[in-house]
Protein backbone atom coordinates (compact mmCIF):
# COMPACT_ATOMS: atom_id res chain seq x y z
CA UNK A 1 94.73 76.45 114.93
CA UNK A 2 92.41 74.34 112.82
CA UNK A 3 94.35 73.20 110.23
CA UNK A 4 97.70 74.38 108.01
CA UNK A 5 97.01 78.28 106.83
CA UNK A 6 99.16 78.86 104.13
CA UNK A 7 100.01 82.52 104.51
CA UNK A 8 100.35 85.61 106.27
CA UNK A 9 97.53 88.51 106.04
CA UNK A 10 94.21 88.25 104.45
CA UNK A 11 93.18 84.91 102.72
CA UNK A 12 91.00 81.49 102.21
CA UNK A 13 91.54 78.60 104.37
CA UNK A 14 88.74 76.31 102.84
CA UNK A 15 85.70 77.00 101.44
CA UNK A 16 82.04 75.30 101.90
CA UNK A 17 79.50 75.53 99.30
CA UNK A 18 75.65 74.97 99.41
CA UNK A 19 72.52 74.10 97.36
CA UNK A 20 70.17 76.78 96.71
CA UNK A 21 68.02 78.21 99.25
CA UNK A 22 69.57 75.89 102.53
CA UNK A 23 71.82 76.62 105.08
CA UNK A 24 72.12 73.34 106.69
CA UNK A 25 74.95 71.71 106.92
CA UNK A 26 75.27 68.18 105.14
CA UNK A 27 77.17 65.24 105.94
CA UNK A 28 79.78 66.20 103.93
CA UNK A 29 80.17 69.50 105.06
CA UNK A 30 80.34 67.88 108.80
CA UNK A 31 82.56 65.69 107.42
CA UNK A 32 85.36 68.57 106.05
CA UNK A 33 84.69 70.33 109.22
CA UNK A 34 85.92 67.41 111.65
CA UNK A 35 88.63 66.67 109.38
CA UNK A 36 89.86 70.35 109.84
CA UNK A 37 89.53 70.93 113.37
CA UNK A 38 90.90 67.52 113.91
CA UNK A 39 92.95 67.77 117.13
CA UNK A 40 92.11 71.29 118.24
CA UNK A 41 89.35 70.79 120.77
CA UNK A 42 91.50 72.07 123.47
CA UNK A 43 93.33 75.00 121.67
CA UNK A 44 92.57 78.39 121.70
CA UNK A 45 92.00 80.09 118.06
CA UNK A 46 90.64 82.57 116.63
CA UNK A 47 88.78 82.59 112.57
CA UNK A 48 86.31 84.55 110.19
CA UNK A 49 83.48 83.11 108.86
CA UNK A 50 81.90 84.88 105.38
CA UNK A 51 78.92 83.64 104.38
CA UNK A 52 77.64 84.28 100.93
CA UNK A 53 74.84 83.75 98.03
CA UNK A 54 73.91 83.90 95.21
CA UNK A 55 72.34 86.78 93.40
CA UNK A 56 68.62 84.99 92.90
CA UNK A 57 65.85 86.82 95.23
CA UNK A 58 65.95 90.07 97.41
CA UNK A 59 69.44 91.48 98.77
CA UNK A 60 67.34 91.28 102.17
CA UNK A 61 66.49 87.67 102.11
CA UNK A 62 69.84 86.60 100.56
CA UNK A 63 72.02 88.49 102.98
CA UNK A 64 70.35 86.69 105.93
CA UNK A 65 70.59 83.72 103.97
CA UNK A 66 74.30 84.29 103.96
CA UNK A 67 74.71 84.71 107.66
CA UNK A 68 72.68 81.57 108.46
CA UNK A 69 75.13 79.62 106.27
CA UNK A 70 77.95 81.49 108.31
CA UNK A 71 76.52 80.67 111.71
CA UNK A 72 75.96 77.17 110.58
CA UNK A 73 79.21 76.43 110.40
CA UNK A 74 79.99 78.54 112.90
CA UNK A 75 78.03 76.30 115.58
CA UNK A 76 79.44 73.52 114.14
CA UNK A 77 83.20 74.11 114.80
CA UNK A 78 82.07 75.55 118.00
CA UNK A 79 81.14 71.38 118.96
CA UNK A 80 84.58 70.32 117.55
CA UNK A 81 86.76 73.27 119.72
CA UNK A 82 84.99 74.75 122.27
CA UNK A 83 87.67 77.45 122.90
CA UNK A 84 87.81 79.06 119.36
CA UNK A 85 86.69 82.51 119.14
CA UNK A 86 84.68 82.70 115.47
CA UNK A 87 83.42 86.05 113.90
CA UNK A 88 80.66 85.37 111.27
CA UNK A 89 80.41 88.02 108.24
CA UNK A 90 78.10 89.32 105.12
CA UNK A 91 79.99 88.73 101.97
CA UNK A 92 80.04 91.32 100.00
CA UNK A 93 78.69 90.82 96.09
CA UNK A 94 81.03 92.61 94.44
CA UNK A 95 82.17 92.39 90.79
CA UNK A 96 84.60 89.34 91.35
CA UNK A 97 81.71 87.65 93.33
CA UNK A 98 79.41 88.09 90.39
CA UNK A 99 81.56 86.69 87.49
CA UNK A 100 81.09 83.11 89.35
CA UNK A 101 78.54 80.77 88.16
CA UNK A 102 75.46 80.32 90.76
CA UNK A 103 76.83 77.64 92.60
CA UNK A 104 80.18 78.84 93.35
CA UNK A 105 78.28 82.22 94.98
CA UNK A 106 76.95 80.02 97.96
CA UNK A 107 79.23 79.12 99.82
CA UNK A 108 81.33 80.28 103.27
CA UNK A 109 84.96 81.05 103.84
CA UNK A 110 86.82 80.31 106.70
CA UNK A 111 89.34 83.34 106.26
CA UNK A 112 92.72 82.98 108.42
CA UNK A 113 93.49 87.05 108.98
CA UNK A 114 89.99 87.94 108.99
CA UNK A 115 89.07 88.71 112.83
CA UNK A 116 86.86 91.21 114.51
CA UNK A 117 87.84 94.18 112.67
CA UNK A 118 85.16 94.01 109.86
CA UNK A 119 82.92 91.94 112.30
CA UNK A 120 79.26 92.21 110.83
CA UNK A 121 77.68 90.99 114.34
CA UNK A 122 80.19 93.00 116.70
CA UNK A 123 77.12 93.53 119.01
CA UNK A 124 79.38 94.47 121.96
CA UNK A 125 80.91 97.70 121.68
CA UNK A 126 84.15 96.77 123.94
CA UNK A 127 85.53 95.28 120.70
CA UNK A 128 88.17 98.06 119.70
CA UNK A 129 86.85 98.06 115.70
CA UNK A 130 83.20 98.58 116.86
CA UNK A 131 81.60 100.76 114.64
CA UNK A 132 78.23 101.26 115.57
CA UNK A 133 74.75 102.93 114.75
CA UNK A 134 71.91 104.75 116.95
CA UNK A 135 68.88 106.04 115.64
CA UNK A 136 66.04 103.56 115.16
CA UNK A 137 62.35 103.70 115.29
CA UNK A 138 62.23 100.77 118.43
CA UNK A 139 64.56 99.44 121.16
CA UNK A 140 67.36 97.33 120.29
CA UNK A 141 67.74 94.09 122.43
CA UNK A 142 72.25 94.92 121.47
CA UNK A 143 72.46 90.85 123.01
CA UNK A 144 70.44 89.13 120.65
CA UNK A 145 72.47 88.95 116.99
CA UNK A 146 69.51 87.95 115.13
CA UNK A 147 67.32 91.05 116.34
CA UNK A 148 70.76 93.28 115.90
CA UNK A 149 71.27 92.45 112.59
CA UNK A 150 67.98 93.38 111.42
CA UNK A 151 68.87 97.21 112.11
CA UNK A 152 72.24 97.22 110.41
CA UNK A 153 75.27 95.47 108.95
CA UNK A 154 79.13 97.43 109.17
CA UNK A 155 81.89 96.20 107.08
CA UNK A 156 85.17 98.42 108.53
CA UNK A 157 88.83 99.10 106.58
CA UNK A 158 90.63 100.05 110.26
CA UNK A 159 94.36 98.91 109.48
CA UNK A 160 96.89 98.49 106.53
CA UNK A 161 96.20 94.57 106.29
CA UNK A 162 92.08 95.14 106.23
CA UNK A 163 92.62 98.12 103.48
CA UNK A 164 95.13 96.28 101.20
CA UNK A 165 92.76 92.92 101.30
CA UNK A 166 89.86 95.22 100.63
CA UNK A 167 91.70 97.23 97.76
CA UNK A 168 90.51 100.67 100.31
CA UNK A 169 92.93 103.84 99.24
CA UNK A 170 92.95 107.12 100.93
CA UNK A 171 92.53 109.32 98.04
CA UNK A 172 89.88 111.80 97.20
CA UNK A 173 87.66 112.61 93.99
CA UNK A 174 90.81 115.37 93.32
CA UNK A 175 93.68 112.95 93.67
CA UNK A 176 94.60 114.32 97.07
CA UNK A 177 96.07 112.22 99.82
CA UNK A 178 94.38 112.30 102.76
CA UNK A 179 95.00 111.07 106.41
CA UNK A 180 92.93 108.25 106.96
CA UNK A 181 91.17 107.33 110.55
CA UNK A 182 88.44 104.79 109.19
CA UNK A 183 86.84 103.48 105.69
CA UNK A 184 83.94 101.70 106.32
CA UNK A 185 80.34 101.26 105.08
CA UNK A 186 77.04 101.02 107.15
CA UNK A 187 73.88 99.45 105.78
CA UNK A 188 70.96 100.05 107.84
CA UNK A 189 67.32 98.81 107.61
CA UNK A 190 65.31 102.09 106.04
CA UNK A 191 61.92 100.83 107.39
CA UNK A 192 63.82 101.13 111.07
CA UNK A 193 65.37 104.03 110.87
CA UNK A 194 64.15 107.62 112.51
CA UNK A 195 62.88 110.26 110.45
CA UNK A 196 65.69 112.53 111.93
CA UNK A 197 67.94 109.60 110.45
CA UNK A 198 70.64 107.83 112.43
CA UNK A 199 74.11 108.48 114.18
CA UNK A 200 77.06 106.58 113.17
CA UNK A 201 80.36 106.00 115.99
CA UNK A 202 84.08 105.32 115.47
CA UNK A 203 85.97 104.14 118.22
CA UNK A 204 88.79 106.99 119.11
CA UNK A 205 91.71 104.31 118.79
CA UNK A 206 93.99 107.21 119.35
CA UNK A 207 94.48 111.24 120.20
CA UNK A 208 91.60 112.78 118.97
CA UNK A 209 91.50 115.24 116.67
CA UNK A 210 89.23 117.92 116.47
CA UNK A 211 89.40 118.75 112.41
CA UNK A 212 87.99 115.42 110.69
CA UNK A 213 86.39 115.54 107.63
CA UNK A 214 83.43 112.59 106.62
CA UNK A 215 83.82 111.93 102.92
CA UNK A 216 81.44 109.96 101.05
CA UNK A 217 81.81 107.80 98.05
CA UNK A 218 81.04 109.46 94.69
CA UNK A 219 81.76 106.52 92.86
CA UNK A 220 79.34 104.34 90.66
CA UNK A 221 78.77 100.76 92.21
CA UNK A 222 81.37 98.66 91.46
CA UNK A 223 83.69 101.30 91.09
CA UNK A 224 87.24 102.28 93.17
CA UNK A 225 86.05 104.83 96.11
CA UNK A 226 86.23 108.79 95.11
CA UNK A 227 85.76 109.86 98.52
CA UNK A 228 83.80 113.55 97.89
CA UNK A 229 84.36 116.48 101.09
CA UNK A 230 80.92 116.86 102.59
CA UNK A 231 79.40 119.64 104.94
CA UNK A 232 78.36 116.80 107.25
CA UNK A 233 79.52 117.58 110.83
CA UNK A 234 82.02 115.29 112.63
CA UNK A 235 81.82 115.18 116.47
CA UNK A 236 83.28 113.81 119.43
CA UNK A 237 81.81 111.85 121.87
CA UNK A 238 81.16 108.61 124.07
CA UNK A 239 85.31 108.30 123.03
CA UNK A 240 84.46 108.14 119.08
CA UNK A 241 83.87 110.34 116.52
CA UNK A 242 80.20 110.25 115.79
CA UNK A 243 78.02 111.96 112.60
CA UNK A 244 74.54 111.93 111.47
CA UNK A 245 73.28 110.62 108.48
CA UNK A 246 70.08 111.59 106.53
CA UNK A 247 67.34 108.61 105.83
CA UNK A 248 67.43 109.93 102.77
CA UNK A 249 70.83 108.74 101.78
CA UNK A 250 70.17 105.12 103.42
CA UNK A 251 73.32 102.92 103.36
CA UNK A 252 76.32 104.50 102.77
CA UNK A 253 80.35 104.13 102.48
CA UNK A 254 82.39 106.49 104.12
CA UNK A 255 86.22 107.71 104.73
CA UNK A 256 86.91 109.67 108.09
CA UNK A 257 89.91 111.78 107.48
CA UNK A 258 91.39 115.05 106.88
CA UNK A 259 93.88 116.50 103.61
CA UNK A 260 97.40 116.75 103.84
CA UNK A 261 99.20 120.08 103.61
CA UNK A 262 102.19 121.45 101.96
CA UNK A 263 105.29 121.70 104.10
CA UNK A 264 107.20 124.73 102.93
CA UNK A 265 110.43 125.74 103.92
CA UNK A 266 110.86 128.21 106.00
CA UNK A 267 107.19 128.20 107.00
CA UNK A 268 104.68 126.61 109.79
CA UNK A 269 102.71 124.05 110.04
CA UNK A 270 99.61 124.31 112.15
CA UNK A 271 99.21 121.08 115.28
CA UNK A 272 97.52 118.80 113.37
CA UNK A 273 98.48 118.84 110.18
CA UNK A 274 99.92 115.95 107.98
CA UNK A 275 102.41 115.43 105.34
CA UNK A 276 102.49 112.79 103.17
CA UNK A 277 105.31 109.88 102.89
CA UNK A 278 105.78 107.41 99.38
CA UNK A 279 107.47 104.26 99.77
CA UNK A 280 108.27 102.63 96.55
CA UNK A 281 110.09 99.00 96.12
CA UNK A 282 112.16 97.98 92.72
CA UNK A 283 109.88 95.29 92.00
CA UNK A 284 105.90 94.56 92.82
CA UNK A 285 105.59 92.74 96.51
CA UNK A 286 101.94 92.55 96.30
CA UNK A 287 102.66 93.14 100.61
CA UNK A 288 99.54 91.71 102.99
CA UNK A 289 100.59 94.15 105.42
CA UNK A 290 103.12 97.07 105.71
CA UNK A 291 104.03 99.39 108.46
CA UNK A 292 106.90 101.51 109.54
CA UNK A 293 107.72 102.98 112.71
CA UNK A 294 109.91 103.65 115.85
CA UNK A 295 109.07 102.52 119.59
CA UNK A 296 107.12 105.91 119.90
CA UNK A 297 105.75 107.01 116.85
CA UNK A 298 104.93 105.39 113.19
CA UNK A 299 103.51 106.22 109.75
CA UNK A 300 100.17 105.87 109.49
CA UNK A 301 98.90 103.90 105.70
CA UNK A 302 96.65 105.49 103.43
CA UNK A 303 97.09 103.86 99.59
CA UNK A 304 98.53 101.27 97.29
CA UNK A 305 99.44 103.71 94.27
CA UNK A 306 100.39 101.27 91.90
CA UNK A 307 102.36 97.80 92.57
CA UNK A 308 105.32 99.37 93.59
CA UNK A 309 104.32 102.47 95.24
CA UNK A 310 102.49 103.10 98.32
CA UNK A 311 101.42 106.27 100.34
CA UNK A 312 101.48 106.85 104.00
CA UNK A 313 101.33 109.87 105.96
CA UNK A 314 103.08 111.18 109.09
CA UNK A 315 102.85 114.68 111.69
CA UNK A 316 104.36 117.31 109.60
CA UNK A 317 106.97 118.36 111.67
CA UNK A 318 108.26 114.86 111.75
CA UNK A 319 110.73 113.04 109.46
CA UNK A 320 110.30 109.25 108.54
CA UNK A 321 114.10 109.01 108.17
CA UNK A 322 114.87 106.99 111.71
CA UNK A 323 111.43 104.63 111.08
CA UNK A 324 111.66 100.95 109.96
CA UNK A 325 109.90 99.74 106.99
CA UNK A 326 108.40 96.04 107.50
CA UNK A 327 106.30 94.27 104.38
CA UNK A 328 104.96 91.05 104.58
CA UNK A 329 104.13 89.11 101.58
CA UNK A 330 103.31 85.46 100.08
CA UNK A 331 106.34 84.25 97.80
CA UNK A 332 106.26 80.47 96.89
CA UNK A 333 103.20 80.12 99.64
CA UNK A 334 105.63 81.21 102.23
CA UNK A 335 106.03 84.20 103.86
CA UNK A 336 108.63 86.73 103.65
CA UNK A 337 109.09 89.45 105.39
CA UNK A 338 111.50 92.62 104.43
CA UNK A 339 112.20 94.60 107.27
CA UNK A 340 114.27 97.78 106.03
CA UNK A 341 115.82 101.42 107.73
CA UNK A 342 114.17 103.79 105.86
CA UNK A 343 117.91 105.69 106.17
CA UNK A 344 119.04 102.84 104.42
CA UNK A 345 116.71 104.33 101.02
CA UNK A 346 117.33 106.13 98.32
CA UNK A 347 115.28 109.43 100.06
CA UNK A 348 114.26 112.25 98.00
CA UNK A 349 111.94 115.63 99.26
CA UNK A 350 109.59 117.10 96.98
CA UNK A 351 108.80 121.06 96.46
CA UNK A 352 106.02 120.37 98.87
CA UNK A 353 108.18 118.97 102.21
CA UNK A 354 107.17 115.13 101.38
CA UNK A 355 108.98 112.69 102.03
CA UNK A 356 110.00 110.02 99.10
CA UNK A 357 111.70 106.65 99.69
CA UNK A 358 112.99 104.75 97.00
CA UNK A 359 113.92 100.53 98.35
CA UNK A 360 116.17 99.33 96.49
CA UNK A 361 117.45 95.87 95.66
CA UNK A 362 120.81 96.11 97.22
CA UNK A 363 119.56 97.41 100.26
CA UNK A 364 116.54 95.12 100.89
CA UNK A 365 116.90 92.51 103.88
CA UNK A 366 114.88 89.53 103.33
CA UNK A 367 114.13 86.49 104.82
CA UNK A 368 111.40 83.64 104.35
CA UNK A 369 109.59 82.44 107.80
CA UNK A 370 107.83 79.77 108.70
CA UNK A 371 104.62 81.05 109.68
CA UNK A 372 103.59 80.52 114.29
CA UNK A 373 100.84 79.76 115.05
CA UNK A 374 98.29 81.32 117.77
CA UNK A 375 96.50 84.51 118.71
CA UNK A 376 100.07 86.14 120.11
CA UNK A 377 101.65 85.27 117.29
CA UNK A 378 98.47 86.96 114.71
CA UNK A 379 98.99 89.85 116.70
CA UNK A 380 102.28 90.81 116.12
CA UNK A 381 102.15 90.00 112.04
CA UNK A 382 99.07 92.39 111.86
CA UNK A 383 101.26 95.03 114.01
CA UNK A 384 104.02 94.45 111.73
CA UNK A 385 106.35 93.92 115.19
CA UNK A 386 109.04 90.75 116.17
């Protein structure tokens, strides 16, 4: 890959910034770049690009702005190594990204852990986080970025690693734990859109499921998600679960899901229901990722509780009890993993059938790795496999 990355997960690798109102690169910029992708022109990598500004002028101007600055240096490295794979992105101006003065808000990121799965240009629909919209006033010419992007913009919370770098939980307005199969948000273009509105699709990564509920965020901006029921019908087809938006309601941030249910003794469940499963450590981890699993099944992640608790949620006629627990984390910028037989726990039930597991000190297995390199190698930390 380019250059050291000094962690596991979700992070900065180096950052860029730029004068006000340009996107061109300078001879300083060129400069960092060559230095960082010195010796990689035949290596095979892949790396997210964010591009972001500053909060002068129209969000409309300033967002494309932001991707210009992103495929600036995107073209760039592309000279240096013609085999890496680069994913340009929208930065988000969030609260963090507003407490910096002017000139730290323009600026891009190359992220390490940041790949397709919140791609803002993933044009092509084969990519397996491809959220996409239909609905517009005109055709859409889906090979041409610059035309694409003027419809819409996705960012998507698919996975544990994209939902614990994004601070996403699973929970709705009434404190309820749900079971999560997407959190994203879709911005689309009002002036394009259809007066019957527009149609938003989620791959089907897995069985589908014919009970989803769309929640939307109730939340003021700026604020964590309260993800509020709605009435809004969730279908399946083209092999994703599809609903339709009102123009009305514009851009929007969204939770697909469905509650979790009681598991009584003594009493059935319906197919398809979900229980939920805790995992809490003795001390705070602050993990990058976390998963736990067998060969054939696994928990599925829906919220970081507090710094030592987390929630996940599972069938509810299955048991976690014979499922592995992995966590990676950054500890001295290294990473360690803990890897962890959830039979090994402290494991409590409460009055409602869920499952509690309590890691304790004595029974945590830790080691400190030195992080591979490569796509191969990405893959399997983002799984959470060996």
């Amino acid at each position: 890959m380019c250059s050291a990355q000094s962690g596991l997960g979700f992070g900065i690798d180096k950052i860029l910034y730029f004068d006000t109102g340009t996107s061109i690169l300078t001879k300083e910029h060129k400069k960092i770049l060559e230095l960082y992708c010195k010796g990689s022109k035949d290596e095979q990598w892949e790396q997210g690009l964010i591009g972001y500004s500053d909060t002068i002028g129209k969000p409309h101007y300033n967002d494309t702005l932001s991707i210009k600055r992103a495929r600036a240096v995107r073209d760039y490295i592309q000279k240096l190594a013609p085999k890496a794979k680069l994913y340009t992105y929208i930065g988000q101006r969030d609260s963090l990204h507003l407490t910096l003065p002017p000139n730290e808000q323009r600026k891009v990121e190359l992220m390490y852990g940041l790949i397709c799965g919140t791609d803002m240009e993933g044009y092509k629909k084969e990519n397996a986080y491809g959220i996409y919209v239909e609905g517009f006033l005109t055709a859409q010419n889906y090979a041409n970025a610059d035309k694409y992007y003027n419809y819409y913009r996705v960012n998507a919370y698919l996975s544990a690693w994209h939902m614990l770098a994004g601070k996403k939980n699973g929970i709705d307005a009434n404190n309820n734990i749900l079971k999560v199969v997407a959190i994203a948000s879709v911005c689309v273009n009002e002036g394009w859109v259809s007066p019957a509105g527009y149609e938003v699709f989620v791959p089907i990564t897995k069985n589908p499921e014919n009970d989803i509920i769309l929640y939307l965020n109730n939340a003021p901006y700026g604020q964590p998600e309260q993800w509020k029921k709605t009435d809004i019908k969730v279908s399946i087809k083209k092999g994703c679960y599809s609903f339709k938006i009102d123009r009305k309601l514009g851009c929007i941030t969204f939770c697909l899901g469905k509650p979790t249910v009681p598991v009584l003794k003594n009493k059935l469940v319906k197919a398809g229901a979900y229980k939920v499963v805790y995992i809490s450590t003795y001390k705070p981890y602050d993990f990058t990722n976390v998963t736990a699993g067998t060969k054939t099944t696994g928990l599925s992640y829906t919220a970081k509780i507090n710094d030592t608790l987390m929630a996940f949620t599972i069938p509810a006629q299955l048991s976690a009890r014979q499922m592995k627990f992995y966590g990676t984390h950054i500890e001295d910028r290294k990473s360690a993993e803990i890897t962890i037989p959830l039979n090994k726990c402290i494991f409590t039930k409460d009055a409602d059938g869920n499952e509690h597991y309590y890691i304790c000190k004595e029974c945590v297995a830790e080691k400190t790795v030195a992080r591979k390199k490569g796509f191969w190698a990405w893959v399997r930390r983002t799984l959470g496999v060996s």
